[in-house]
C-alpha atoms as a PDB file:
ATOM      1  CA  UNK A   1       0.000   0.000   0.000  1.00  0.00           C
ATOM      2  CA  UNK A   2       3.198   1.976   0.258  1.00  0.00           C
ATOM      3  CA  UNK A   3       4.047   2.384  -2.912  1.00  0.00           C
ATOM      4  CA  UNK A   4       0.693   3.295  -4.417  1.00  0.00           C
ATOM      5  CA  UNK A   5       0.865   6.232  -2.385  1.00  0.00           C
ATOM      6  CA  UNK A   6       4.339   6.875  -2.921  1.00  0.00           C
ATOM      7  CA  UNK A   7       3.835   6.570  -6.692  1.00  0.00           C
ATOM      8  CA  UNK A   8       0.704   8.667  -6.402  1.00  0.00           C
ATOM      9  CA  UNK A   9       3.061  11.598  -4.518  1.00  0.00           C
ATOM     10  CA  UNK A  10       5.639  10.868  -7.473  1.00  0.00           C
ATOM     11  CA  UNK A  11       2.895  11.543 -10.708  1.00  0.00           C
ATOM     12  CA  UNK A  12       1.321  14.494  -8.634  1.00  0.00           C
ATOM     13  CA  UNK A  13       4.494  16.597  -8.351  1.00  0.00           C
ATOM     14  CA  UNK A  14       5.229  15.738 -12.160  1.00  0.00           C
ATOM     15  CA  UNK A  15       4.545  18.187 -15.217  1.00  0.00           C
ATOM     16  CA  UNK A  16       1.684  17.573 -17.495  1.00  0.00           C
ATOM     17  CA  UNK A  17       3.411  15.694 -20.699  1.00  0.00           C
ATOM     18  CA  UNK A  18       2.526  13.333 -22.992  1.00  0.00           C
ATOM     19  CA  UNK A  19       4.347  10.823 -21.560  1.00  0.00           C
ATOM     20  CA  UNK A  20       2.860  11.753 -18.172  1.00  0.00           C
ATOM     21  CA  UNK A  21      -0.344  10.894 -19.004  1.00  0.00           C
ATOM     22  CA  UNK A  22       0.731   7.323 -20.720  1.00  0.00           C
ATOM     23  CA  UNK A  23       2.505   7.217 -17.021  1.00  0.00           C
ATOM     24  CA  UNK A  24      -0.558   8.066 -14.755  1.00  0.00           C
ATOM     25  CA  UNK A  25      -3.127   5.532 -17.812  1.00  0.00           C
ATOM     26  CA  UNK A  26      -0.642   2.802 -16.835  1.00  0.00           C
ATOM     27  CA  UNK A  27      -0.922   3.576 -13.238  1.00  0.00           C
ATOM     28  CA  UNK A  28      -4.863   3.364 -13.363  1.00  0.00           C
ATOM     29  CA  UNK A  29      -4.523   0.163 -15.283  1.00  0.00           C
ATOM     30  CA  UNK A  30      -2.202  -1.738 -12.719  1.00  0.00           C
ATOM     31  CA  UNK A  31      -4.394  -0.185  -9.786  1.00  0.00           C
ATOM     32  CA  UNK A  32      -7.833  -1.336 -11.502  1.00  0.00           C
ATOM     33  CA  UNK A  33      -6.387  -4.831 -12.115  1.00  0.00           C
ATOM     34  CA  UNK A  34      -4.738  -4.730  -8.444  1.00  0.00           C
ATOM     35  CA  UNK A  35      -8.751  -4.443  -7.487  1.00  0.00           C
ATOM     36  CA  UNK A  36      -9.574  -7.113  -9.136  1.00  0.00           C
ATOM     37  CA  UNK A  37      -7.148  -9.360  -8.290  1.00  0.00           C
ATOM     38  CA  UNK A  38      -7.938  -8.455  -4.597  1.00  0.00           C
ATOM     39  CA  UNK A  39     -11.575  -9.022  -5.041  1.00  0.00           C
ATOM     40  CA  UNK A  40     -10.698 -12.788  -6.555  1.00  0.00           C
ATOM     41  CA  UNK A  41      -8.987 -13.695  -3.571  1.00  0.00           C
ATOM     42  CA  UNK A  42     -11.360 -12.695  -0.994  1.00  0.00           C
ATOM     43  CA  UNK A  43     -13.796 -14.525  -3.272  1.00  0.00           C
ATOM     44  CA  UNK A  44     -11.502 -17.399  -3.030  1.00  0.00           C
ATOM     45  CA  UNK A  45     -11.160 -16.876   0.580  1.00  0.00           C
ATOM     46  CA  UNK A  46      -7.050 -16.141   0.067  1.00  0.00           C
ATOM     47  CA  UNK A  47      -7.349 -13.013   2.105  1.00  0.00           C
ATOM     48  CA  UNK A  48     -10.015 -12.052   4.581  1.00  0.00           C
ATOM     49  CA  UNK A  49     -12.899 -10.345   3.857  1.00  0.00           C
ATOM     50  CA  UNK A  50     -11.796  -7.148   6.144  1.00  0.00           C
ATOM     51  CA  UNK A  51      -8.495  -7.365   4.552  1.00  0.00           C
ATOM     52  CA  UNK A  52      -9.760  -7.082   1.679  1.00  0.00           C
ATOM     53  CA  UNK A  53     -11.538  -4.667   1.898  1.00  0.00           C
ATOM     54  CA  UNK A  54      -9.631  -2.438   3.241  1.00  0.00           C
ATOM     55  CA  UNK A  55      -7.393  -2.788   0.470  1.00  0.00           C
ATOM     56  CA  UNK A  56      -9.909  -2.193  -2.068  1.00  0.00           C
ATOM     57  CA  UNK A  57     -11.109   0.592  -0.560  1.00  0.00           C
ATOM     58  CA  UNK A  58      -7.534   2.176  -0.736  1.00  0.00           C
ATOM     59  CA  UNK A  59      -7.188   1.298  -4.082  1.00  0.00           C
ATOM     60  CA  UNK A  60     -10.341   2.899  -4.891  1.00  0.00           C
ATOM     61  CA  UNK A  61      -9.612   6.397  -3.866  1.00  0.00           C
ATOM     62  CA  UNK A  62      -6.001   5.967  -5.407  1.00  0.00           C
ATOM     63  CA  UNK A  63      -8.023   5.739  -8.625  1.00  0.00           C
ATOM     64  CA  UNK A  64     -10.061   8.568  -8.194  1.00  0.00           C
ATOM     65  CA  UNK A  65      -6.964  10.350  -7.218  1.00  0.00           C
ATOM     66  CA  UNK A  66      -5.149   9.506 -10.029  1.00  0.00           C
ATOM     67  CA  UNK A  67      -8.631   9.740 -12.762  1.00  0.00           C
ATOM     68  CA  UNK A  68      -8.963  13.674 -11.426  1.00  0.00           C
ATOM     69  CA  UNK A  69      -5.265  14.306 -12.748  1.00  0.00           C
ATOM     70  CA  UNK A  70      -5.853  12.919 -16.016  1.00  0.00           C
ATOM     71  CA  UNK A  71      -9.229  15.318 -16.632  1.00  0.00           C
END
C-alpha cells in the first residue's frame, strides 16, 4: 500500500506531458487490475474479507486520485 501512495506523490508533483499521461493511464490500469485481483482472492477466501476490503477501498480512492489528474 506503500508504494501506491508513494507513486501517487511521485505523478502528482510531475509536469503535465505526454508521456505523463501514458505514465498516470498505466498507473490506473495496474491499480484497476490490483482491485480485481484483490476481489478474486477474498472470493476465493485467500485473504479475509476485512483485509480485503480495506485494500480495495484504498485502491479505490487511489483511482479517483489519479482519474482527477488525467481530466
Amino acid at each position: 500500500m506503500k508504494e501506491i501512495i508513494i507513486t501517487i506523490g511521485v505523478l502528482m508533483g510531475m509536469t503535465s506531458t505526454p508521456d505523463d499521461k501514458i505514465i498516470l493511464n498505466e498507473t490506473i490500469n495496474n491499480i484497476q487490475d490490483m482491485k480485481e485481483w484483490m476481489i478474486e482472492d477474498r472470493n476465493n477466501g485467500v485473504i479475509s474479507p476485512e483485509y480485503a476490503d480495506y485494500y480495495i477501498q484504498w485502491l479505490n480512492e487511489s483511482e479517483v486520485k489519479l482519474i482527477q489528474i488525467t481530466d
